[in-house]
C-alpha atoms as a PDB file:
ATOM      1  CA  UNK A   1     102.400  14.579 224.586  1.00  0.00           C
ATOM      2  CA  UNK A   2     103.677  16.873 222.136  1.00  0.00           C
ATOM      3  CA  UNK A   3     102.651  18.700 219.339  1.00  0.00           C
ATOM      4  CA  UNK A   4     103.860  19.515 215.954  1.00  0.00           C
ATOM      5  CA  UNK A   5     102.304  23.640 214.686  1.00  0.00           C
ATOM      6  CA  UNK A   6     102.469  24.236 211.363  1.00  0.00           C
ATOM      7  CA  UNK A   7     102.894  28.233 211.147  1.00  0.00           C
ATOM      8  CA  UNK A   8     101.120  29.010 208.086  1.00  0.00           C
ATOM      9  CA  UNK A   9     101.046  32.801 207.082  1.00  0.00           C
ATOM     10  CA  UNK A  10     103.076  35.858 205.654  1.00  0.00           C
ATOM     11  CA  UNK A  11     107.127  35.593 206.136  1.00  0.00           C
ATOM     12  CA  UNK A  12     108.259  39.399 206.168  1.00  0.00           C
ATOM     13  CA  UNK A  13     107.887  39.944 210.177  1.00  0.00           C
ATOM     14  CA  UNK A  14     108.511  38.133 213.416  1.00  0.00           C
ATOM     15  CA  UNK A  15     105.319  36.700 214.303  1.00  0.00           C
ATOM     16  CA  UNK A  16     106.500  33.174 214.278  1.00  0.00           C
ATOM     17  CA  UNK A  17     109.409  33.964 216.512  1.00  0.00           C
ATOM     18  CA  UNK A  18     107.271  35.607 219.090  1.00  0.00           C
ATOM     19  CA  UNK A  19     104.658  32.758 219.136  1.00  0.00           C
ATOM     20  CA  UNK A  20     107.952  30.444 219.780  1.00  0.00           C
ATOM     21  CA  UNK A  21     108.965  32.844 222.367  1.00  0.00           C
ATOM     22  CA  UNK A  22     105.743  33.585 224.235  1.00  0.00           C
ATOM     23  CA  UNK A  23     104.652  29.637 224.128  1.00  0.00           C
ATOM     24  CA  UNK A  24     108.508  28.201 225.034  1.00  0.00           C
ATOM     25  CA  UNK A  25     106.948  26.061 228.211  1.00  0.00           C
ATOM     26  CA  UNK A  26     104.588  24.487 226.031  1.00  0.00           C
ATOM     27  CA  UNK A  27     105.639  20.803 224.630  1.00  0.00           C
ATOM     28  CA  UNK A  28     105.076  22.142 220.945  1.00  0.00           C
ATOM     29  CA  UNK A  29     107.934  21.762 217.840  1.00  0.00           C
ATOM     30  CA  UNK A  30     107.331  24.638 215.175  1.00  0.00           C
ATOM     31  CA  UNK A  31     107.236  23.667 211.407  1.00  0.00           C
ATOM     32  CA  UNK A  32     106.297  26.266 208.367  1.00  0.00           C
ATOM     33  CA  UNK A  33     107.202  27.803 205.434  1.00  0.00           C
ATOM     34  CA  UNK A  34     110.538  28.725 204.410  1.00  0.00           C
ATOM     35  CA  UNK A  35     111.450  31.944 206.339  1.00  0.00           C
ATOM     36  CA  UNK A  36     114.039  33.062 203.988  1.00  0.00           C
ATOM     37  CA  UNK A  37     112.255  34.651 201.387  1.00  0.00           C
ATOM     38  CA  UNK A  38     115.382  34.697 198.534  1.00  0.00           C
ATOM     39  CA  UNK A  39     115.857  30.897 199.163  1.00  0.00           C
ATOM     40  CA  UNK A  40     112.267  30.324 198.757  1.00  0.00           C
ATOM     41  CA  UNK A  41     112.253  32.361 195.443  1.00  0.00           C
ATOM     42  CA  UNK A  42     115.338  30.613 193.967  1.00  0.00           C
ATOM     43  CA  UNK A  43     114.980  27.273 195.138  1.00  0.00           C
ATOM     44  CA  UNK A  44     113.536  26.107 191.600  1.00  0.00           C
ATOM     45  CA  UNK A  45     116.932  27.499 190.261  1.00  0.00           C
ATOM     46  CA  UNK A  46     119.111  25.735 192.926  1.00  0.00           C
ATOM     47  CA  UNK A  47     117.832  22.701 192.206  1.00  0.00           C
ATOM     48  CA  UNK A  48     116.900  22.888 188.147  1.00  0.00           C
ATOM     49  CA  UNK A  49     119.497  25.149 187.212  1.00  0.00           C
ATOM     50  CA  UNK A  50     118.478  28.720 185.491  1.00  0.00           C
ATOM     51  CA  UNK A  51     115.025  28.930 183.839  1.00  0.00           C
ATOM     52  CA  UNK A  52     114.246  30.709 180.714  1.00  0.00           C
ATOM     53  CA  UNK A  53     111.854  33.302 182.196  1.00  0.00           C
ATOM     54  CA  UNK A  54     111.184  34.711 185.261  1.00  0.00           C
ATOM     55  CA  UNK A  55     107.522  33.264 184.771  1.00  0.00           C
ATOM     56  CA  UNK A  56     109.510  29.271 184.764  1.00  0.00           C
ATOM     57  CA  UNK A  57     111.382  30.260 187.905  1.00  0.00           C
ATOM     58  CA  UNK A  58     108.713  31.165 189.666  1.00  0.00           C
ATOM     59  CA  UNK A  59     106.587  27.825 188.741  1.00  0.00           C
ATOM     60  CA  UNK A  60     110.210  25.910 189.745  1.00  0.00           C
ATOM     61  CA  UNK A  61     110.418  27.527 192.784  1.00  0.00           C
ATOM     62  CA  UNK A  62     106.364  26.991 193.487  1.00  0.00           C
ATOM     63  CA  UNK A  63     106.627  23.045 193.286  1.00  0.00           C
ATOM     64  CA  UNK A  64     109.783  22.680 195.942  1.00  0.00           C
ATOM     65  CA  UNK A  65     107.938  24.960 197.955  1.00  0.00           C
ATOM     66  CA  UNK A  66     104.288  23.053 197.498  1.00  0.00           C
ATOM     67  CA  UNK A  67     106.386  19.558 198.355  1.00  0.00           C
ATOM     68  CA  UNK A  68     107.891  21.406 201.479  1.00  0.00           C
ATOM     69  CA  UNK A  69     103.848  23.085 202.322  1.00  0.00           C
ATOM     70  CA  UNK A  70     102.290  19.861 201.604  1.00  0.00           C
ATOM     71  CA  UNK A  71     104.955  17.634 203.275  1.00  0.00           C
ATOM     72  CA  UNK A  72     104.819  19.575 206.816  1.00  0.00           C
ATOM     73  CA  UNK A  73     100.904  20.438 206.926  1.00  0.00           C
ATOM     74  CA  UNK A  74     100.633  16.875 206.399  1.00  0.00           C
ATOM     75  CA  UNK A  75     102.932  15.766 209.422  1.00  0.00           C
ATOM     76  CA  UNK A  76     101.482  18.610 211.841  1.00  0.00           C
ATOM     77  CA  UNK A  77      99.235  18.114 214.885  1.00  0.00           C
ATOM     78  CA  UNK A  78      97.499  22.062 214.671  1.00  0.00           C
ATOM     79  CA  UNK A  79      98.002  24.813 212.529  1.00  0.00           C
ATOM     80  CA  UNK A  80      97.864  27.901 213.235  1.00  0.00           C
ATOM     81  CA  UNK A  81      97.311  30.769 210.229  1.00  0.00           C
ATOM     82  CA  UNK A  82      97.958  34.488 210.569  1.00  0.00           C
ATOM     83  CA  UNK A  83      96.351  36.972 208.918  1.00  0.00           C
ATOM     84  CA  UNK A  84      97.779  40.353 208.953  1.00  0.00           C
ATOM     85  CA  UNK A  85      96.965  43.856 207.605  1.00  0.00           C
ATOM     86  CA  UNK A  86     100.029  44.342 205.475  1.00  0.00           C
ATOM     87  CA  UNK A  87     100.647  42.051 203.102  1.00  0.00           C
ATOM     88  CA  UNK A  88      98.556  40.488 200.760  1.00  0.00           C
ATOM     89  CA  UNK A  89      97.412  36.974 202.486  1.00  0.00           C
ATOM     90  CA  UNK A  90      97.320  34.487 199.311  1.00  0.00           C
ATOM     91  CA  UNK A  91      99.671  31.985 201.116  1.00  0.00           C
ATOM     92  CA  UNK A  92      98.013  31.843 204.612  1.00  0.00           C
ATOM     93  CA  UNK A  93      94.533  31.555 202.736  1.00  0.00           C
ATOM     94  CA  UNK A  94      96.271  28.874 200.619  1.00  0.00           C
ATOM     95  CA  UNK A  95      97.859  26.961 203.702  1.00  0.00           C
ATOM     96  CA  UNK A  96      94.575  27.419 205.779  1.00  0.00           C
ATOM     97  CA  UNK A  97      92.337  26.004 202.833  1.00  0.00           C
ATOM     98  CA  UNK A  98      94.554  22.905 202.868  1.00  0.00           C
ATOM     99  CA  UNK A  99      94.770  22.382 206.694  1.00  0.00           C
ATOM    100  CA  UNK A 100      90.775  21.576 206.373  1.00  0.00           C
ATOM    101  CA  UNK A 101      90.889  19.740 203.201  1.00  0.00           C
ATOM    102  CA  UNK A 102      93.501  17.508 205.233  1.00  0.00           C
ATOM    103  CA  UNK A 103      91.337  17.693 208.225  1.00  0.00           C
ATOM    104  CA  UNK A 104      93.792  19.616 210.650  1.00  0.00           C
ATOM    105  CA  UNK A 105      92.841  21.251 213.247  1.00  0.00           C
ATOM    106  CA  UNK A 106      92.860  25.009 212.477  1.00  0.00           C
ATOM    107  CA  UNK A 107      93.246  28.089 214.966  1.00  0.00           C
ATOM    108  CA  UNK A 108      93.038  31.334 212.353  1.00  0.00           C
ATOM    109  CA  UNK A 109      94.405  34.684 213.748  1.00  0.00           C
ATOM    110  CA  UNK A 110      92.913  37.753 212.090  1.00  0.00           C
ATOM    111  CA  UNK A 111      91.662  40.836 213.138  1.00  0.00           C
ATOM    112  CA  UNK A 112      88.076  42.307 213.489  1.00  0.00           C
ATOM    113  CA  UNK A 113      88.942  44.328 210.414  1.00  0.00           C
ATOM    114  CA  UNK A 114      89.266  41.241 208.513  1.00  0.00           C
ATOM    115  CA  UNK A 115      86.345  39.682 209.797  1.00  0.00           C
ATOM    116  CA  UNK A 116      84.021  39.749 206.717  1.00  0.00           C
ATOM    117  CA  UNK A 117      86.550  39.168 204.042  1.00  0.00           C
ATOM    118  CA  UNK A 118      87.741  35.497 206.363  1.00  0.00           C
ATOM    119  CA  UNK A 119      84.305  34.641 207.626  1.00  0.00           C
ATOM    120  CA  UNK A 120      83.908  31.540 205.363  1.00  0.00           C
ATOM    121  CA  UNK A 121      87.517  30.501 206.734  1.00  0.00           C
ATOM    122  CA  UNK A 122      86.774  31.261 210.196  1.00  0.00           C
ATOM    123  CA  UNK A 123      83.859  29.230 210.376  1.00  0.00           C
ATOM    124  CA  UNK A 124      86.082  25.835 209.124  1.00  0.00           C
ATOM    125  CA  UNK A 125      88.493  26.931 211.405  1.00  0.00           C
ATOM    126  CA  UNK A 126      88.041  25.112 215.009  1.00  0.00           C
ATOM    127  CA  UNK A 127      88.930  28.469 216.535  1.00  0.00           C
ATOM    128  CA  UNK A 128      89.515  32.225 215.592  1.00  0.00           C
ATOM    129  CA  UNK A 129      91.077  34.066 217.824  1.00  0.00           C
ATOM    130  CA  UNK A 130      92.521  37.852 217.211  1.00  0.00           C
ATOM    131  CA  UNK A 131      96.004  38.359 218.002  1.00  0.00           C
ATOM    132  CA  UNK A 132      98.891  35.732 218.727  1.00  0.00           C
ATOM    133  CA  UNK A 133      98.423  35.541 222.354  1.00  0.00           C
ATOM    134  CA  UNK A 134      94.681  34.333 222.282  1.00  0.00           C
ATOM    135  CA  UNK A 135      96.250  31.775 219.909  1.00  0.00           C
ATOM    136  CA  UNK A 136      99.039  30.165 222.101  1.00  0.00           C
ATOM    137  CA  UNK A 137      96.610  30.435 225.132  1.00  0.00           C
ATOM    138  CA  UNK A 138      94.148  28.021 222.782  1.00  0.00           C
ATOM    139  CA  UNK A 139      97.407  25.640 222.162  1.00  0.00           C
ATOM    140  CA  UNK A 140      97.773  25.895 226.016  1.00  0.00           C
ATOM    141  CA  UNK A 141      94.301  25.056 226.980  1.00  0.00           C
ATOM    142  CA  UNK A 142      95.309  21.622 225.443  1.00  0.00           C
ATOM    143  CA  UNK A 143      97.063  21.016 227.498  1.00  0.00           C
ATOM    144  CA  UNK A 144      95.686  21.361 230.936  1.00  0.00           C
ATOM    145  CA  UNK A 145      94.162  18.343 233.258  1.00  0.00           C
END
């Protein structure tokens, strides 16, 4: 059996390459957002042709990106949603809230820090766990006979 993760959270560090890396002997294939942040923000353009306002482009770029979201949450197995300190966490609360409306399975990574501010999350998540580790060890558990 194998598994299809959709990687739903911020895309300005490596934490999807290290969950690929640290979870490489587990039969799972990685889906998620677009990782290159430009493309993502111009897509609308590429495809539409220049907007009139920056205000159009972003609403062009929002529906390719929505048909890509909706598209791969809806052909995953899990998803996994991190929740860091950094940035602000719109899209991974976004992503998260639509893994449960479609009735995946969600594992949420956040921090104790960020406990109170996710606890309505966390408890429609099937697990919360608190740093990327915990969370391929969960996928792993799966796994086992």
């Amino acid at each position: 059996m194998r598994l299809t993760v959709y990687l739903a959270g911020q895309i300005h560090d490596n934490w999807r390459q290290e969950i690929k890396n640290k979870s490489k002997d587990l039969p799972l294939d990685f889906v998620g957002p677009m990782e290159d942040h430009d493309r993502s923000d111009n897509i609308g353009e590429e495809i539409l042709g220049e907007q009139p306002t920056p205000i159009y482009k972003d609403e062009a770029a929002s529906k390719f990106n929505n048909l890509r979201t909706r598209i791969l949450l809806e052909k995953s197995d899990v998803v996994i949603a991190l929740f860091g300190e950094k940035y602000k966490q719109w899209n991974s609360a976004a992503d998260a809230a639509s893994a449960i409306a479609l009735n995946k399975p969600l594992i949420l990574i956040r921090s104790k820090e960020l406990h109170h501010p996710l606890k309505e999350l966390s408890e429609k998540a099937q697990v919360t766990v608190e740093n990327v580790d915990q969370a391929i060890q969960s996928l792993s558990y799966i796994f086992e006979s």
